[in-house]
C-alpha atoms as a PDB file:
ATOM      1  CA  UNK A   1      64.519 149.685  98.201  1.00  0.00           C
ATOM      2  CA  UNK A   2      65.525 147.438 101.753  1.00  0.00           C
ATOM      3  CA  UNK A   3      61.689 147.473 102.377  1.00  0.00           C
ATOM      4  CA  UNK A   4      61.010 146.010  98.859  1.00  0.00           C
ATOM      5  CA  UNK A   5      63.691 143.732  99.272  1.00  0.00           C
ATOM      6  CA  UNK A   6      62.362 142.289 102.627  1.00  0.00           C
ATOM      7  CA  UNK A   7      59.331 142.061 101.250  1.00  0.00           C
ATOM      8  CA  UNK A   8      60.031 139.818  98.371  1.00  0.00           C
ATOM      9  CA  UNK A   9      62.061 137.670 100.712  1.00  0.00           C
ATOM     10  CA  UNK A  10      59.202 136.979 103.034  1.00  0.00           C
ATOM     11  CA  UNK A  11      57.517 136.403  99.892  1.00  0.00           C
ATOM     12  CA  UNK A  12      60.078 133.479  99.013  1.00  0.00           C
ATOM     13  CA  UNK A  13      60.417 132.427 102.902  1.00  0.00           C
ATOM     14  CA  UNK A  14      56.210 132.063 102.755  1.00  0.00           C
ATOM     15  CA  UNK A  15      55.152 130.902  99.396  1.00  0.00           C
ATOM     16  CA  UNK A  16      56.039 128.650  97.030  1.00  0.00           C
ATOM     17  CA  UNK A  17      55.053 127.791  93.248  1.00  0.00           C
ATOM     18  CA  UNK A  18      53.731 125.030  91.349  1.00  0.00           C
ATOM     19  CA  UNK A  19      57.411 124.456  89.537  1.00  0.00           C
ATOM     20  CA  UNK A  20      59.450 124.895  92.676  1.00  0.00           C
ATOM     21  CA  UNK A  21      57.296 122.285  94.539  1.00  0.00           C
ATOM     22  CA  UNK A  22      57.060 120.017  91.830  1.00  0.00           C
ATOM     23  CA  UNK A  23      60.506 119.815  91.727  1.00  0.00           C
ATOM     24  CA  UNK A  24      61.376 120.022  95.480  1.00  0.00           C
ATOM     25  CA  UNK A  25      59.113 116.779  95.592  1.00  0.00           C
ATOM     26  CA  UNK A  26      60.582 114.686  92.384  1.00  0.00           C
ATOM     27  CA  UNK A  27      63.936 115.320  94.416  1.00  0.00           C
ATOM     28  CA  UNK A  28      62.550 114.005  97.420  1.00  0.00           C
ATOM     29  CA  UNK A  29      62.779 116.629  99.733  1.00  0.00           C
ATOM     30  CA  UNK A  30      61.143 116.624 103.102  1.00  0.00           C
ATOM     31  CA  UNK A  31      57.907 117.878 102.350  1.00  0.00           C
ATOM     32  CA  UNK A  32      54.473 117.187 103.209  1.00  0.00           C
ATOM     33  CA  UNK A  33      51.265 118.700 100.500  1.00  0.00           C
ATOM     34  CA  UNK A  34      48.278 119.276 102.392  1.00  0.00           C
ATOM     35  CA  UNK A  35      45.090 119.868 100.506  1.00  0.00           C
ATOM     36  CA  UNK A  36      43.197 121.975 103.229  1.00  0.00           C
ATOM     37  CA  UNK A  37      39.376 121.729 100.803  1.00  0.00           C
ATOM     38  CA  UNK A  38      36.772 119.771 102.313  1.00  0.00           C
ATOM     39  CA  UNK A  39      36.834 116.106 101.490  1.00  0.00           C
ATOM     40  CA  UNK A  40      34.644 116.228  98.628  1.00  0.00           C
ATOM     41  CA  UNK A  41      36.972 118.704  96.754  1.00  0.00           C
ATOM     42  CA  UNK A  42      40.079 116.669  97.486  1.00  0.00           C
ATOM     43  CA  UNK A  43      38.147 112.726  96.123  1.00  0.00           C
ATOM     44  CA  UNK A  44      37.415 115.199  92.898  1.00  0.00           C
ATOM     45  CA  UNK A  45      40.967 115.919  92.296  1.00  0.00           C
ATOM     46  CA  UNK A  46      44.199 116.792  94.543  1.00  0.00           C
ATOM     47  CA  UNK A  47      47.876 116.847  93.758  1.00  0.00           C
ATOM     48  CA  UNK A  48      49.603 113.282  94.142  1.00  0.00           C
ATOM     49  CA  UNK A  49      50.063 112.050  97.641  1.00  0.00           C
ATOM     50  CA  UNK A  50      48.336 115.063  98.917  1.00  0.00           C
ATOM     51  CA  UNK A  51      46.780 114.754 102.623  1.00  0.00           C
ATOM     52  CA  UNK A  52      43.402 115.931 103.262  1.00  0.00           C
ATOM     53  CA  UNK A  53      43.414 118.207 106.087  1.00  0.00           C
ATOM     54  CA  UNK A  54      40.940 120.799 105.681  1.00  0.00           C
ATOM     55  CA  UNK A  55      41.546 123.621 107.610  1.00  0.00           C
ATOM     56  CA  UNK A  56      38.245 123.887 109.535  1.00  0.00           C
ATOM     57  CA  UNK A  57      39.755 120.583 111.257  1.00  0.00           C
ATOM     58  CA  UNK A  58      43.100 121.445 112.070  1.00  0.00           C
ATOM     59  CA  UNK A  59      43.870 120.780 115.550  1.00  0.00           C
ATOM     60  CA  UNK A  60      46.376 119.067 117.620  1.00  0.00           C
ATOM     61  CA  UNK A  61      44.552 115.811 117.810  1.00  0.00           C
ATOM     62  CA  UNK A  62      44.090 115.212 113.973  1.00  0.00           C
ATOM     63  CA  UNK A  63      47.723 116.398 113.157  1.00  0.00           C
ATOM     64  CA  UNK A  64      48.968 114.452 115.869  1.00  0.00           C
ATOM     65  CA  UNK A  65      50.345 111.851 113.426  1.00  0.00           C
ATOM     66  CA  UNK A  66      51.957 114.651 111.693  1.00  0.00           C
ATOM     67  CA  UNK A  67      55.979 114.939 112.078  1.00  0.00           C
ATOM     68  CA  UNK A  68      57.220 118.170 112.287  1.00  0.00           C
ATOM     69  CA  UNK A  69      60.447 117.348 110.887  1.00  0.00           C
ATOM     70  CA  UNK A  70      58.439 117.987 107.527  1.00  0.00           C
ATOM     71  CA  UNK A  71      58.104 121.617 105.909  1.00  0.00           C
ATOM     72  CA  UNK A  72      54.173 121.350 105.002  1.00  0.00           C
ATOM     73  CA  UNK A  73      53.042 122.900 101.891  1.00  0.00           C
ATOM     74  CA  UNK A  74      49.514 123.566 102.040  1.00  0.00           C
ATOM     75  CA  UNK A  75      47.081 124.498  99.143  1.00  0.00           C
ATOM     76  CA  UNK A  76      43.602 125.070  97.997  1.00  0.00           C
ATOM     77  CA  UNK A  77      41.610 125.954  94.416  1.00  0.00           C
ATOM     78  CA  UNK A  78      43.687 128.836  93.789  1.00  0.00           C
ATOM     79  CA  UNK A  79      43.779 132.553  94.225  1.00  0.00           C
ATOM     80  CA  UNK A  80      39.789 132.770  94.537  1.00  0.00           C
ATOM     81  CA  UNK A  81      39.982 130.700  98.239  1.00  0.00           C
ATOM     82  CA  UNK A  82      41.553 131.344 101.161  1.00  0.00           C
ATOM     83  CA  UNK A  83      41.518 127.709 103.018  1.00  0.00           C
ATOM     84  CA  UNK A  84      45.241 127.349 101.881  1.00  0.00           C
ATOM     85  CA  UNK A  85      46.122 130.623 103.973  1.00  0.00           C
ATOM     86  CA  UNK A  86      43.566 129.883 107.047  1.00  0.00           C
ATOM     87  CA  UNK A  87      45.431 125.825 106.779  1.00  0.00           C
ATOM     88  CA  UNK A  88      48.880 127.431 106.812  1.00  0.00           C
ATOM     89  CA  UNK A  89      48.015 129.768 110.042  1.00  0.00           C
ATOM     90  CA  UNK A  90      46.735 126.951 111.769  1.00  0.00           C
ATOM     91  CA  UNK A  91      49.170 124.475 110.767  1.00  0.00           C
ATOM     92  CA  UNK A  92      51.879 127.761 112.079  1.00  0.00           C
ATOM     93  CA  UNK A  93      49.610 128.093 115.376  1.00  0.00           C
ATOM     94  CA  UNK A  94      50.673 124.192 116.297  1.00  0.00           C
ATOM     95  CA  UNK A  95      53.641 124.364 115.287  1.00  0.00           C
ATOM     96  CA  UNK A  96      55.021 123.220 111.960  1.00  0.00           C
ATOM     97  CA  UNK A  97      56.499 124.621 109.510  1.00  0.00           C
ATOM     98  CA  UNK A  98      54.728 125.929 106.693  1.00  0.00           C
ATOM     99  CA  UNK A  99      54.781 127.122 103.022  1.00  0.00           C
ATOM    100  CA  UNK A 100      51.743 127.957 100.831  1.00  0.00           C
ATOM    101  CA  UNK A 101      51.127 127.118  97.694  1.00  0.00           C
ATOM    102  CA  UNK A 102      50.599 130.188  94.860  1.00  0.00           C
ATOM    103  CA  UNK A 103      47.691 129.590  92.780  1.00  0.00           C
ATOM    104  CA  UNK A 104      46.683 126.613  94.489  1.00  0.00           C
ATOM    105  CA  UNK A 105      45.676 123.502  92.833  1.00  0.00           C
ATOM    106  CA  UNK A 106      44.609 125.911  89.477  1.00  0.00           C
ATOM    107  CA  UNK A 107      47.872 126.467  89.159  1.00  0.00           C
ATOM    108  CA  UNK A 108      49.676 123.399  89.430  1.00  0.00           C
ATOM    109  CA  UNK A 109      47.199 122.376  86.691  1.00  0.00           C
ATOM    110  CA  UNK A 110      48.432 125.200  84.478  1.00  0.00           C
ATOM    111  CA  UNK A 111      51.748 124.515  84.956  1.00  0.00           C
ATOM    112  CA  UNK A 112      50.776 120.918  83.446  1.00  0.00           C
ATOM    113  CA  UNK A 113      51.386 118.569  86.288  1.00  0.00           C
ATOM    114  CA  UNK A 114      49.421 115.239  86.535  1.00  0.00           C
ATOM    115  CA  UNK A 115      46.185 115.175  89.549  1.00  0.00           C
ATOM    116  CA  UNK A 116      44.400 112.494  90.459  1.00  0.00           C
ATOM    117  CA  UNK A 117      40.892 111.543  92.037  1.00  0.00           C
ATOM    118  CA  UNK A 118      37.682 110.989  89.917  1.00  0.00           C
ATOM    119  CA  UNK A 119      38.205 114.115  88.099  1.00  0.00           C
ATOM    120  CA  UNK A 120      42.005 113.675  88.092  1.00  0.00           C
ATOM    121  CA  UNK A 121      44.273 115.073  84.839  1.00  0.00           C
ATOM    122  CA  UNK A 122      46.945 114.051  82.840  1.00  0.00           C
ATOM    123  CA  UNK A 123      50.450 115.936  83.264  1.00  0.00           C
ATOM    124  CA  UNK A 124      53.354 115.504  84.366  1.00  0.00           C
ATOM    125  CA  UNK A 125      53.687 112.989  87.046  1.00  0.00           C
ATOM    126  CA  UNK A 126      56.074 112.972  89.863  1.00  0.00           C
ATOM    127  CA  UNK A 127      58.285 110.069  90.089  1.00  0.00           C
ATOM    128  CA  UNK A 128      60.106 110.175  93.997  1.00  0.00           C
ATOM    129  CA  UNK A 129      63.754 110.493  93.479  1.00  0.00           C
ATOM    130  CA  UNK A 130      63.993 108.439  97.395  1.00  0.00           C
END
């Protein structure tokens, strides 16, 4: 049972969902979404304020600009791709700190919160509580 235990609290200390972000950003908490797709993905459609940053560019020159007193929460198309987890070990390897999103941008969808970019969708929109 301590095993299973630890293991859903990594789980919780690693991840987070669509709700909890959604939330953690409409109260204004200090986080940072970063859509780690390729550009073209992101102009489609990408959560609200999202930066582009897609993982096969991570390095310490183009997160310079990046403050690490933010907890980054980094997401891709959902569970079929893998750039959220390759974004969040490279975002770990230079040292921020990191959360990844479950179900990626899919899932915020389902959950019924608002996207935007050519292909953007209705939902839910966050308004900053700042």
């Amino acid at each position: 049972m301590k095993n299973q235990l630890s293991f859903y609290e990594s789980k919780l200390a690693y991840e987070l969902d669509a709700s909890d972000l959604f939330d953690a950003l409409k109260d204004g908490q200090a986080i940072i979404v970063i859509d780690a797709r390729t550009p073209n993905f992101y102009q489609t459609e990408h959560i609200p304020n999202a930066i582009n940053l897609p993982h096969r560019t991570m390095s310490e020159s183009t997160t310079a600009e990046l403050d690490k007193q933010f907890l980054y929460v980094v997401y891709c198309d959902g569970v079929g791709c893998n750039a959220s987890t390759k974004g969040a070990c490279n975002l770990l390897e230079l040292g921020f700190e990191v959360k990844e999103l479950i179900g990626g941008i899919a899932w915020w969808k389902q959950e019924g919160f608002e996207t935007i970019g050519t292909q953007g969708s209705v939902g839910t929109p966050i308004f900053c509580g700042c």
